[in-house]
C-alpha atoms as a PDB file:
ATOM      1  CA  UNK A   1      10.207  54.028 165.135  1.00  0.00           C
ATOM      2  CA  UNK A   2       6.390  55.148 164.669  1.00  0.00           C
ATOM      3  CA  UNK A   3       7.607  57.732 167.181  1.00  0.00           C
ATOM      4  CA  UNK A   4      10.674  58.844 165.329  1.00  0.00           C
ATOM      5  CA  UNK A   5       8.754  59.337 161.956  1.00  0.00           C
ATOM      6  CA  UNK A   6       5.934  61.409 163.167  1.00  0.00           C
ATOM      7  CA  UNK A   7       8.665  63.925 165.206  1.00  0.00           C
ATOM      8  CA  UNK A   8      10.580  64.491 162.084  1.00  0.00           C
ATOM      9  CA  UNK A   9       7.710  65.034 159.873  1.00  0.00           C
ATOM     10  CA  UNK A  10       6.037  67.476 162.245  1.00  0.00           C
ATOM     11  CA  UNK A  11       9.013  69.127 162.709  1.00  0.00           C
ATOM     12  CA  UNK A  12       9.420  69.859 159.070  1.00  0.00           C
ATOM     13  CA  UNK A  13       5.803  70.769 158.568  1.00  0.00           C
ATOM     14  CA  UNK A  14       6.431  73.453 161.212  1.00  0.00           C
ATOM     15  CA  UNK A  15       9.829  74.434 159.366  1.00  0.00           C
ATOM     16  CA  UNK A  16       7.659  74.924 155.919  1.00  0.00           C
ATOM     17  CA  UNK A  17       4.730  76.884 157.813  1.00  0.00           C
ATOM     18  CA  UNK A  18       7.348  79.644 159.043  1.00  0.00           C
ATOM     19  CA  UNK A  19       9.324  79.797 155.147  1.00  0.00           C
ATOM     20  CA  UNK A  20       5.523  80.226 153.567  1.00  0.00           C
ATOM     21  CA  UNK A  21       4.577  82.716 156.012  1.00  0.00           C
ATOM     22  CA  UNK A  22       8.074  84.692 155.427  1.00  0.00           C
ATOM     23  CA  UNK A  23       7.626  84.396 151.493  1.00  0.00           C
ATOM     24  CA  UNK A  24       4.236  85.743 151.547  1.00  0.00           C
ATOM     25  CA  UNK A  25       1.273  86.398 153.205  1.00  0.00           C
ATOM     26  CA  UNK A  26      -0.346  89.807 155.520  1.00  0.00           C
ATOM     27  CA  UNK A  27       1.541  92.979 155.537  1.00  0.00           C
ATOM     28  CA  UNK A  28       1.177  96.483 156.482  1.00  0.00           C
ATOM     29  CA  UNK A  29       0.339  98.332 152.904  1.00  0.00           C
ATOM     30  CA  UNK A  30       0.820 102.210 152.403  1.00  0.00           C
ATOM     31  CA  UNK A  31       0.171 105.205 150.841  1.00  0.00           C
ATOM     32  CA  UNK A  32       2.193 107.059 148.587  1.00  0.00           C
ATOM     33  CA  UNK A  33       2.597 110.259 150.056  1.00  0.00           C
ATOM     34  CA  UNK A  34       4.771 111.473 146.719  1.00  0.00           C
ATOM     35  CA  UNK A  35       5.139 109.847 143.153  1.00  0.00           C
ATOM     36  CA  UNK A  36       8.472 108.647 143.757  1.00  0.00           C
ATOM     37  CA  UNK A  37       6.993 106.861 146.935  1.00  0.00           C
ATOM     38  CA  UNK A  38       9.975 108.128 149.624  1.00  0.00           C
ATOM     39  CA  UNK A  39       7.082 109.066 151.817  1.00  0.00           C
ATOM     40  CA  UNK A  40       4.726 106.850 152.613  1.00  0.00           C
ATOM     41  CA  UNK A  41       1.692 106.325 155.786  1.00  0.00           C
ATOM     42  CA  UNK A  42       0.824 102.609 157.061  1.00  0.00           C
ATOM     43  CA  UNK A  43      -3.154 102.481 155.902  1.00  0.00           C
ATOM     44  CA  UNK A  44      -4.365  98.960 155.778  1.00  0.00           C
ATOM     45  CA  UNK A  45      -2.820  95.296 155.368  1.00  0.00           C
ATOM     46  CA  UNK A  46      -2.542  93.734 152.282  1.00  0.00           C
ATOM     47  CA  UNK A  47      -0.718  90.742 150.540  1.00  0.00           C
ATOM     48  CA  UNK A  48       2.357  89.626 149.134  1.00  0.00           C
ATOM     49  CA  UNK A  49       0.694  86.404 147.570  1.00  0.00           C
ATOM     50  CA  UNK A  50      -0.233  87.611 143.748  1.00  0.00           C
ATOM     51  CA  UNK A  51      -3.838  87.770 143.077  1.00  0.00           C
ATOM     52  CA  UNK A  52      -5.670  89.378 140.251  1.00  0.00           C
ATOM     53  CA  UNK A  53      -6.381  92.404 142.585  1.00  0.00           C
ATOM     54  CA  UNK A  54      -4.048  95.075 143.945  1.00  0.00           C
ATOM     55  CA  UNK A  55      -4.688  96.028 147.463  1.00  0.00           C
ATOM     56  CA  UNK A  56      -6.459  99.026 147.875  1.00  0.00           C
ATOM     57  CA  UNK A  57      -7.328 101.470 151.052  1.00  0.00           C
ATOM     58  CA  UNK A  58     -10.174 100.251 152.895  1.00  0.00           C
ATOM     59  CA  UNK A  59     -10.010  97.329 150.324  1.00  0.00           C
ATOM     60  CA  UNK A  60     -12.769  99.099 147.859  1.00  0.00           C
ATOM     61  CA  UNK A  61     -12.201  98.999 144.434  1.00  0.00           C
ATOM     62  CA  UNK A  62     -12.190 103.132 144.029  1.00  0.00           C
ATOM     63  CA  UNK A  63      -9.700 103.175 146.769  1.00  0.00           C
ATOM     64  CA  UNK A  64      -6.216 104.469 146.415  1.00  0.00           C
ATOM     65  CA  UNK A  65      -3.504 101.751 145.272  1.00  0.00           C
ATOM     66  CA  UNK A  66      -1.843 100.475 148.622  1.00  0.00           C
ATOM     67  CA  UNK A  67       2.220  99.619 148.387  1.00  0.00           C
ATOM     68  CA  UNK A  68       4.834  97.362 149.796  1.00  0.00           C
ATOM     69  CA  UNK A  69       7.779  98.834 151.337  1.00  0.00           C
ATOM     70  CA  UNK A  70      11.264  97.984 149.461  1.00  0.00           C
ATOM     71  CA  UNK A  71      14.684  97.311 150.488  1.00  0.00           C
ATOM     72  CA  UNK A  72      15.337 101.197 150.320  1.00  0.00           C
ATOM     73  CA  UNK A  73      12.354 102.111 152.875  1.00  0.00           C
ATOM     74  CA  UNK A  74      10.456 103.072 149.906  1.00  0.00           C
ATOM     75  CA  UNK A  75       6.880 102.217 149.134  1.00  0.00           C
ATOM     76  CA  UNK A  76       7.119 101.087 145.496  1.00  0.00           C
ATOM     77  CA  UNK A  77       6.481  96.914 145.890  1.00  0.00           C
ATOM     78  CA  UNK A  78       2.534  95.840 144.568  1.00  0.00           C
ATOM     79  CA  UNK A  79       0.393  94.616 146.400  1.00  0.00           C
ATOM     80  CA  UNK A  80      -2.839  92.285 146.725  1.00  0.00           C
ATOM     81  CA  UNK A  81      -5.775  92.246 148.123  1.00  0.00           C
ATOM     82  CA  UNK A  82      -5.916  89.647 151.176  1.00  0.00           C
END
């Protein structure tokens, strides 16, 4: 029974690592190549998890604002700093 219990809870506990990692966590952030952000250029990785601080290149705080792409290939989501 032991057996059973410790199967099923590790199995879940694997099940919530991959949802957490798909909800948030490392991503490739990018420039805006244009203000409307329809061209963009992969710089540095940043975070989908909110923090205080938006993700920047080279992670320096007088570095240029880093985006997210959207569901129109479009680099317009925030970012954070990992």
């Amino acid at each position: 029974m032991l057996v059973v219990v410790l199967a099923v809870t590790s199995a879940f506990t694997t099940d919530f690592s991959k949802k957490s990692n798909e909800d948030g966590g490392i991503i490739e952030g990018h420039r805006k190549l244009n203000a409307e952000g329809t061209e963009c250029q992969i710089s540095n990785d940043c975070s989908t998890d909110f923090s205080l601080t938006v993700c920047k290149v080279g992670n320096v705080p007088a570095g240029e604002q880093l985006w997210g792409m959207d569901e129109n290939n479009e680099c317009t989501v925030v970012l954070y700093k990992p």
